[in-house]
C-alpha atoms as a PDB file:
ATOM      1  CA  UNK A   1      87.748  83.744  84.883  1.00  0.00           C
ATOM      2  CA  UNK A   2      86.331  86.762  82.830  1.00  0.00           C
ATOM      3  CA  UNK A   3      83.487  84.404  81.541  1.00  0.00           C
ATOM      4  CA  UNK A   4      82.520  83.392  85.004  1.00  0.00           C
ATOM      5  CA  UNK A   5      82.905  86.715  86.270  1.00  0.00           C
ATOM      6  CA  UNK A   6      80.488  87.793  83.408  1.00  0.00           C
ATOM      7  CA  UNK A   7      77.897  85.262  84.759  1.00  0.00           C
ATOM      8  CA  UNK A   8      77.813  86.080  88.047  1.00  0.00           C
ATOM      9  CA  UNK A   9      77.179  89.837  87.016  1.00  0.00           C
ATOM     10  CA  UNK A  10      74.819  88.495  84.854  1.00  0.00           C
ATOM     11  CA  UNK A  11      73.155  86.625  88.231  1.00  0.00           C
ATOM     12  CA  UNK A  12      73.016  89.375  90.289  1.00  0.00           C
ATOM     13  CA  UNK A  13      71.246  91.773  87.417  1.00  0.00           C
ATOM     14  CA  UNK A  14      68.270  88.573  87.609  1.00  0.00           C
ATOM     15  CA  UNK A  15      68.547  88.516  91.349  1.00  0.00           C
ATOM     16  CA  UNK A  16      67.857  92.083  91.427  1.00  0.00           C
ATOM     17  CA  UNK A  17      64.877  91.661  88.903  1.00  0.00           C
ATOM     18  CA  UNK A  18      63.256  89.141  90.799  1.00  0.00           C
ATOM     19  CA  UNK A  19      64.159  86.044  89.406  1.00  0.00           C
ATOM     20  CA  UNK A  20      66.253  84.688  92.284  1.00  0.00           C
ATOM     21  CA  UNK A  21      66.086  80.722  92.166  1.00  0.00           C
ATOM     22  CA  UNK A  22      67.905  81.520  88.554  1.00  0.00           C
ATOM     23  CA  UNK A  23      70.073  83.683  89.807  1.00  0.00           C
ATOM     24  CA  UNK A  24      71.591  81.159  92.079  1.00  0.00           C
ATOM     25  CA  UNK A  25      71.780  78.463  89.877  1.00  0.00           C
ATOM     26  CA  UNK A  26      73.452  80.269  87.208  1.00  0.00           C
ATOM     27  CA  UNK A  27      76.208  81.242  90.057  1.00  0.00           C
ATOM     28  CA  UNK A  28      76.070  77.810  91.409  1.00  0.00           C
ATOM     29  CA  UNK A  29      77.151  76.512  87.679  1.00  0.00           C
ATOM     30  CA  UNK A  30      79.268  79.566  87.014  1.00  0.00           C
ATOM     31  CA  UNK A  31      81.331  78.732  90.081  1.00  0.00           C
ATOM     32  CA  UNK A  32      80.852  74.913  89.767  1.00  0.00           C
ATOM     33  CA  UNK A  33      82.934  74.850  86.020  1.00  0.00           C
ATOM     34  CA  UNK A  34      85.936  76.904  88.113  1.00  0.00           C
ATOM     35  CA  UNK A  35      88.941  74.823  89.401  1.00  0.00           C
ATOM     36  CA  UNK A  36      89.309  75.204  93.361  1.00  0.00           C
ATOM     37  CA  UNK A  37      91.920  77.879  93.012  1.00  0.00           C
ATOM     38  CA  UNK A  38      89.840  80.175  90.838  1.00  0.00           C
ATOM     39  CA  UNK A  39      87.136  80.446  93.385  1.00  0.00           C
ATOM     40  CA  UNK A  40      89.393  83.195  95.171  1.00  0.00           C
ATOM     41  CA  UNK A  41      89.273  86.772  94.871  1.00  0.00           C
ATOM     42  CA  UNK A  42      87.380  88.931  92.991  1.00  0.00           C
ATOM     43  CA  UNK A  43      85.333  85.725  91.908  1.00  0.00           C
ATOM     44  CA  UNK A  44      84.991  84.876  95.708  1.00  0.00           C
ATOM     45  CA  UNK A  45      83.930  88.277  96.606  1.00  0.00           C
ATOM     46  CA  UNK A  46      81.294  88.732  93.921  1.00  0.00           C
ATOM     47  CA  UNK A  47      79.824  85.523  94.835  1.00  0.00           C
ATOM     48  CA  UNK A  48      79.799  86.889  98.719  1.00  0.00           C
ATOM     49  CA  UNK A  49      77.907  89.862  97.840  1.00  0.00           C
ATOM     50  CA  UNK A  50      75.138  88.067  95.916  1.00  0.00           C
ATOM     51  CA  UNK A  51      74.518  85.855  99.058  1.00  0.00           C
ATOM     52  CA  UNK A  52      75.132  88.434 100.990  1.00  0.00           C
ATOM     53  CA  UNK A  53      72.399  90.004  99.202  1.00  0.00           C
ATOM     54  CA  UNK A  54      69.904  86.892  99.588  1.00  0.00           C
ATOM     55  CA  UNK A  55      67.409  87.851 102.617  1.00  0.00           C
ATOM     56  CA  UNK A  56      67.491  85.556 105.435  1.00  0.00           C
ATOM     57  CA  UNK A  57      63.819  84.436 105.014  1.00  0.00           C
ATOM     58  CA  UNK A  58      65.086  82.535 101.758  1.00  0.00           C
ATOM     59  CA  UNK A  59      68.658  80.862 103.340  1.00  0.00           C
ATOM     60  CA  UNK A  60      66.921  77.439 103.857  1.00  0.00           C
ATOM     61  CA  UNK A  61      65.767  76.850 100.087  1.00  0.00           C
ATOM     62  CA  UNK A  62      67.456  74.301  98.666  1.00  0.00           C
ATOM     63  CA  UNK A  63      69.652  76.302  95.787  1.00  0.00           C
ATOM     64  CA  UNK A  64      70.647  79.250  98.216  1.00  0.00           C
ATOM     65  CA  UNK A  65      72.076  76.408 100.607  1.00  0.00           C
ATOM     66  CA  UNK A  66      73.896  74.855  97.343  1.00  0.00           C
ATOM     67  CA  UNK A  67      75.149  78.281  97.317  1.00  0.00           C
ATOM     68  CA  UNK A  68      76.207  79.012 100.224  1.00  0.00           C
ATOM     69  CA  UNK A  69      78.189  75.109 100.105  1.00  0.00           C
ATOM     70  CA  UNK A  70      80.104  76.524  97.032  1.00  0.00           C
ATOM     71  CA  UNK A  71      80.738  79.602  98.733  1.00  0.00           C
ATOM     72  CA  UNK A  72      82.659  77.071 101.631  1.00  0.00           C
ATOM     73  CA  UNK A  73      84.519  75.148  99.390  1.00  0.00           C
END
């Protein structure tokens, strides 16, 4: 969980620099890797406050809805 915890970080430093699309993909795959039951907590949360983060102009492109699916799951 440290590892994936590590790559989220690591996607919300590239969100915040611009590079977005990456950003969610790299989550997308961090999260993807995890069983079920270690999408929960902190994981969970960090995820939440990257989408969170997304503005709502960009919630219909295709990775931030893959996103937002992994985010359900």
């Amino acid at each position: 969980m440290t590892r994936t915890l590590l790559h989220i970080d690591a996607a919300a430093c590239a969100h915040h620099d611009g590079d977005s699309e990456q950003a969610y993909r790299r989550t997308i795959a961090a999260l993807t890797a995890l069983p079920d039951g270690y999408r929960i907590g902190l994981v969970h949360q960090r995820t939440q406050d990257l989408y969170e983060a997304i503005p709502a102009r960009h919630h219909h492109e295709p990775a931030v809805r893959e996103l937002r699916d992994v985010l359900a799951v």
